[in-house]
Protein backbone atom coordinates (compact mmCIF):
# COMPACT_ATOMS: atom_id res chain seq x y z
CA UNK A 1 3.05 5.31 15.55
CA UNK A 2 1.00 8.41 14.81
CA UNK A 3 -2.30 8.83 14.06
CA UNK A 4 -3.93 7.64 10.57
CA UNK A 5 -7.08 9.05 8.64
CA UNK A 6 -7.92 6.18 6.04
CA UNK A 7 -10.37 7.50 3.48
CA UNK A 8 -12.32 5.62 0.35
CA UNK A 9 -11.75 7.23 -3.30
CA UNK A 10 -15.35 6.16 -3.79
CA UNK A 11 -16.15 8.98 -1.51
CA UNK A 12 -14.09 11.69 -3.12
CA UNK A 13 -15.69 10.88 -6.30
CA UNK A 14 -17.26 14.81 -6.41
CA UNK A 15 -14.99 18.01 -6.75
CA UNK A 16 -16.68 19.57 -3.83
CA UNK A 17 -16.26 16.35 -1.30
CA UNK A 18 -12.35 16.39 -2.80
CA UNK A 19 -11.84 19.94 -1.27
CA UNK A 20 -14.05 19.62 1.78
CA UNK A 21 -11.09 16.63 2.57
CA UNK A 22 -8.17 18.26 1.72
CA UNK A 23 -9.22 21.68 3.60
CA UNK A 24 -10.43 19.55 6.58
CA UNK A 25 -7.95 16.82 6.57
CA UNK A 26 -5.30 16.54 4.13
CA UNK A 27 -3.83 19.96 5.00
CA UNK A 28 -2.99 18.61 8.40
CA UNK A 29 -0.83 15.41 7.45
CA UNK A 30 2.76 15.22 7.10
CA UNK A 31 1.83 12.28 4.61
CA UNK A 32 -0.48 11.27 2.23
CA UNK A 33 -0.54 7.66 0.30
CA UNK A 34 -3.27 7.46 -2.46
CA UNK A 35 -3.12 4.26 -4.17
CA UNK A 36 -5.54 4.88 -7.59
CA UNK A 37 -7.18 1.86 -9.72
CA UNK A 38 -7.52 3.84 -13.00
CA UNK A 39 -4.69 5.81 -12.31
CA UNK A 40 -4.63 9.69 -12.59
CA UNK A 41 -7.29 10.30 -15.24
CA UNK A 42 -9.77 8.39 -12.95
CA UNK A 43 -8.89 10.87 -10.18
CA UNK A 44 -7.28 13.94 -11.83
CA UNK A 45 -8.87 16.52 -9.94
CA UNK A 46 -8.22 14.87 -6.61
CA UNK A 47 -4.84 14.62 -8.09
CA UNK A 48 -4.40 18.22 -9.01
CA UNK A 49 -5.86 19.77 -5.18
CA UNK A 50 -3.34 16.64 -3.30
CA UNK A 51 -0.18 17.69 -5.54
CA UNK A 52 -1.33 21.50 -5.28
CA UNK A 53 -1.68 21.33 -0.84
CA UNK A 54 1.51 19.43 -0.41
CA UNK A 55 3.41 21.34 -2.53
CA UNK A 56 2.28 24.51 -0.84
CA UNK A 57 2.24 23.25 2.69
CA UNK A 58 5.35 20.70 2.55
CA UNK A 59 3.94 17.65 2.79
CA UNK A 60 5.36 14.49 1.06
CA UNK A 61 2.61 13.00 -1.50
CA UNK A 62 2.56 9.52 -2.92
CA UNK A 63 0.36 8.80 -5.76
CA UNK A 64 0.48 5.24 -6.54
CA UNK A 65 -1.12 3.14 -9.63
CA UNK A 66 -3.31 0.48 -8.29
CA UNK A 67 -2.13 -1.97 -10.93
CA UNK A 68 1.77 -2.60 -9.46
CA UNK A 69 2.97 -3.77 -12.98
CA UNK A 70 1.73 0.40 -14.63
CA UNK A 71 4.05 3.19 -14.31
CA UNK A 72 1.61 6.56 -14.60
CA UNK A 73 3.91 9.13 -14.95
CA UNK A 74 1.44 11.84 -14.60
CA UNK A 75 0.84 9.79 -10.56
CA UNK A 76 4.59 10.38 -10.57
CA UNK A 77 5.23 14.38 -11.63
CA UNK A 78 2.10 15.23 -9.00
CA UNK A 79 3.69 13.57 -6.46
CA UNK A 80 6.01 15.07 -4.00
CA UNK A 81 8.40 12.04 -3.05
CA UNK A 82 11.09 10.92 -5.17
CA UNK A 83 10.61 8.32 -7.93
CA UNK A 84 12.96 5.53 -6.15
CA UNK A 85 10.75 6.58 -3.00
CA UNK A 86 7.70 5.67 -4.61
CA UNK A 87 8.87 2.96 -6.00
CA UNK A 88 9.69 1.31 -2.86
CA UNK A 89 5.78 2.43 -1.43
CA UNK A 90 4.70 0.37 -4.36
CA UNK A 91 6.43 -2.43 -3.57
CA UNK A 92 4.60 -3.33 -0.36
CA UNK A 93 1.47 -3.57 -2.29
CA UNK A 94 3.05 -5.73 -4.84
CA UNK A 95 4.29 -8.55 -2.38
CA UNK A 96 0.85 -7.65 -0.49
CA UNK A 97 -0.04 -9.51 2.87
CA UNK A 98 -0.16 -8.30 6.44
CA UNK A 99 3.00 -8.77 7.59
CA UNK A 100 3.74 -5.89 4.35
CA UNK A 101 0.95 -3.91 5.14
CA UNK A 102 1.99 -3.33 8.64
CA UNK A 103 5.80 -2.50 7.56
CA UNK A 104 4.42 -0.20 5.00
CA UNK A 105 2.46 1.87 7.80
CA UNK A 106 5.92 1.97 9.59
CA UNK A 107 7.73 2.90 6.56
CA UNK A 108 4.52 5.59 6.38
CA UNK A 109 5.22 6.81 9.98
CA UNK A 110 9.25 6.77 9.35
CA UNK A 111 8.39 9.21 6.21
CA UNK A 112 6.40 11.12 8.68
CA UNK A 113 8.50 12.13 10.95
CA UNK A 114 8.42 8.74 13.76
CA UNK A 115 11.65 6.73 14.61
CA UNK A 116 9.82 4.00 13.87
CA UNK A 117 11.66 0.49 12.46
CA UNK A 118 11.39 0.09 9.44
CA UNK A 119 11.64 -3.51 7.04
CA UNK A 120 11.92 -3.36 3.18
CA UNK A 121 8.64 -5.56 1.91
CA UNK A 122 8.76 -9.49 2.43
CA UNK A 123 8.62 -11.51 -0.53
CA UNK A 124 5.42 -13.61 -1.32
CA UNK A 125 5.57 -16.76 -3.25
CA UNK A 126 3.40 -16.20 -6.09
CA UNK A 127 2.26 -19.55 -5.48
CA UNK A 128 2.64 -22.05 -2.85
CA UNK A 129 1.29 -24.55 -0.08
CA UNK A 130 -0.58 -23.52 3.14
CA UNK A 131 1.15 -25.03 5.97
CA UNK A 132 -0.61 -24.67 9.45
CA UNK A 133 1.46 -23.20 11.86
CA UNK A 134 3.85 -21.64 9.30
CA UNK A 135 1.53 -19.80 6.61
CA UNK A 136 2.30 -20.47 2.46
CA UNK A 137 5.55 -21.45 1.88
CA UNK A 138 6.81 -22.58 -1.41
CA UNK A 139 7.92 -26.23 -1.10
CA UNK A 140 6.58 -28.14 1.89
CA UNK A 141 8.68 -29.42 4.68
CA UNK A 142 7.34 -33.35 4.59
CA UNK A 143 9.81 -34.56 7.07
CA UNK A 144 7.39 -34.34 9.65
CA UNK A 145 4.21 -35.08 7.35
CA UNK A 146 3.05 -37.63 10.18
CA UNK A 147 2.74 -34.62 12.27
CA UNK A 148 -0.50 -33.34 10.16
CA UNK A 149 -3.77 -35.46 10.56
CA UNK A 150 -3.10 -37.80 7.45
CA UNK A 151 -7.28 -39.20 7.57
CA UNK A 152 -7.77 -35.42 7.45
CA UNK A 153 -9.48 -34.31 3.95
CA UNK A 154 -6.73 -32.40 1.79
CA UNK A 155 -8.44 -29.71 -0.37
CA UNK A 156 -6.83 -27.27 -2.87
CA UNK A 157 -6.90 -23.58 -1.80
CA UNK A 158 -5.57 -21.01 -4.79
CA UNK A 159 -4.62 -17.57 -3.96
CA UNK A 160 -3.62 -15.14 -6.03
């Protein structure tokens, strides 16, 4: 896979640290994700410079809502990938999980440029039981319930 540059909007919270990061890194990718809790008008001028150096240098841009349920349309005119492209980005986040977080950095590195394989997102119950050995599932296997330690204490875990 090629190489990734991970950075934290909490640090590109000033116009001038926003340009010192496109000039010194963003201008070099082939692709940039930016996922944004608040959506454009918490990050419009790191917005505007992204959607300005991809467009001039040819690089494909994702801006992404951090809530998955919002549509930001403003996210979706700045950014250089199509709509159903984006959409499809998004969904990794909305399933969430590792085994999607890993298939989204393929799908990054396919969008990049890389042969690598790439999987559409795995669903994730929205709710379900833990099951050692096999992660949550949604309805328990209890065929072999005499496998599991039954003087074992069984506690409650919710995820969301």
């Amino acid at each position: 896979l090629p190489s990734m540059r991970l950075a934290a909007l909490r640090d590109l919270r000033h116009p001038m640290s926003v340009d010192l990061w496109v000039d010194s890194v963003a201008r070099h990718a082939k692709i940039i994700l930016v996922r944004i809790l608040g959506g454009y008008d918490w990050w419009r001028y790191g917005c505007d410079q992204l959607a300005s150096t991809a467009r001039e240098r040819g690089i494909k841009l994702a801006l992404l809502p951090g809530e998955c349920r919002d549509e930001d349309l403003r996210l979706i005119e700045a950014s250089t990938l199509p709509r159903e492209e984006l959409d499809g980005l998004l969904d990794y986040f909305r399933e969430g999980g590792p085994a999607n977080m890993s298939a989204l950095v393929r799908k990054l590195a396919r969008l990049a440029g890389s042969d690598a394989e790439v999987i559409g997102p795995v669903v994730v119950p929205k709710a379900g039981f833990y099951v050692p050995g096999c992660g949550v599932v949604e309805k328990p296997d209890l065929s072999n319930a005499g496998a599991y330690n039954v003087n074992a204490p069984i506690i409650p875990i919710l995820f969301y």
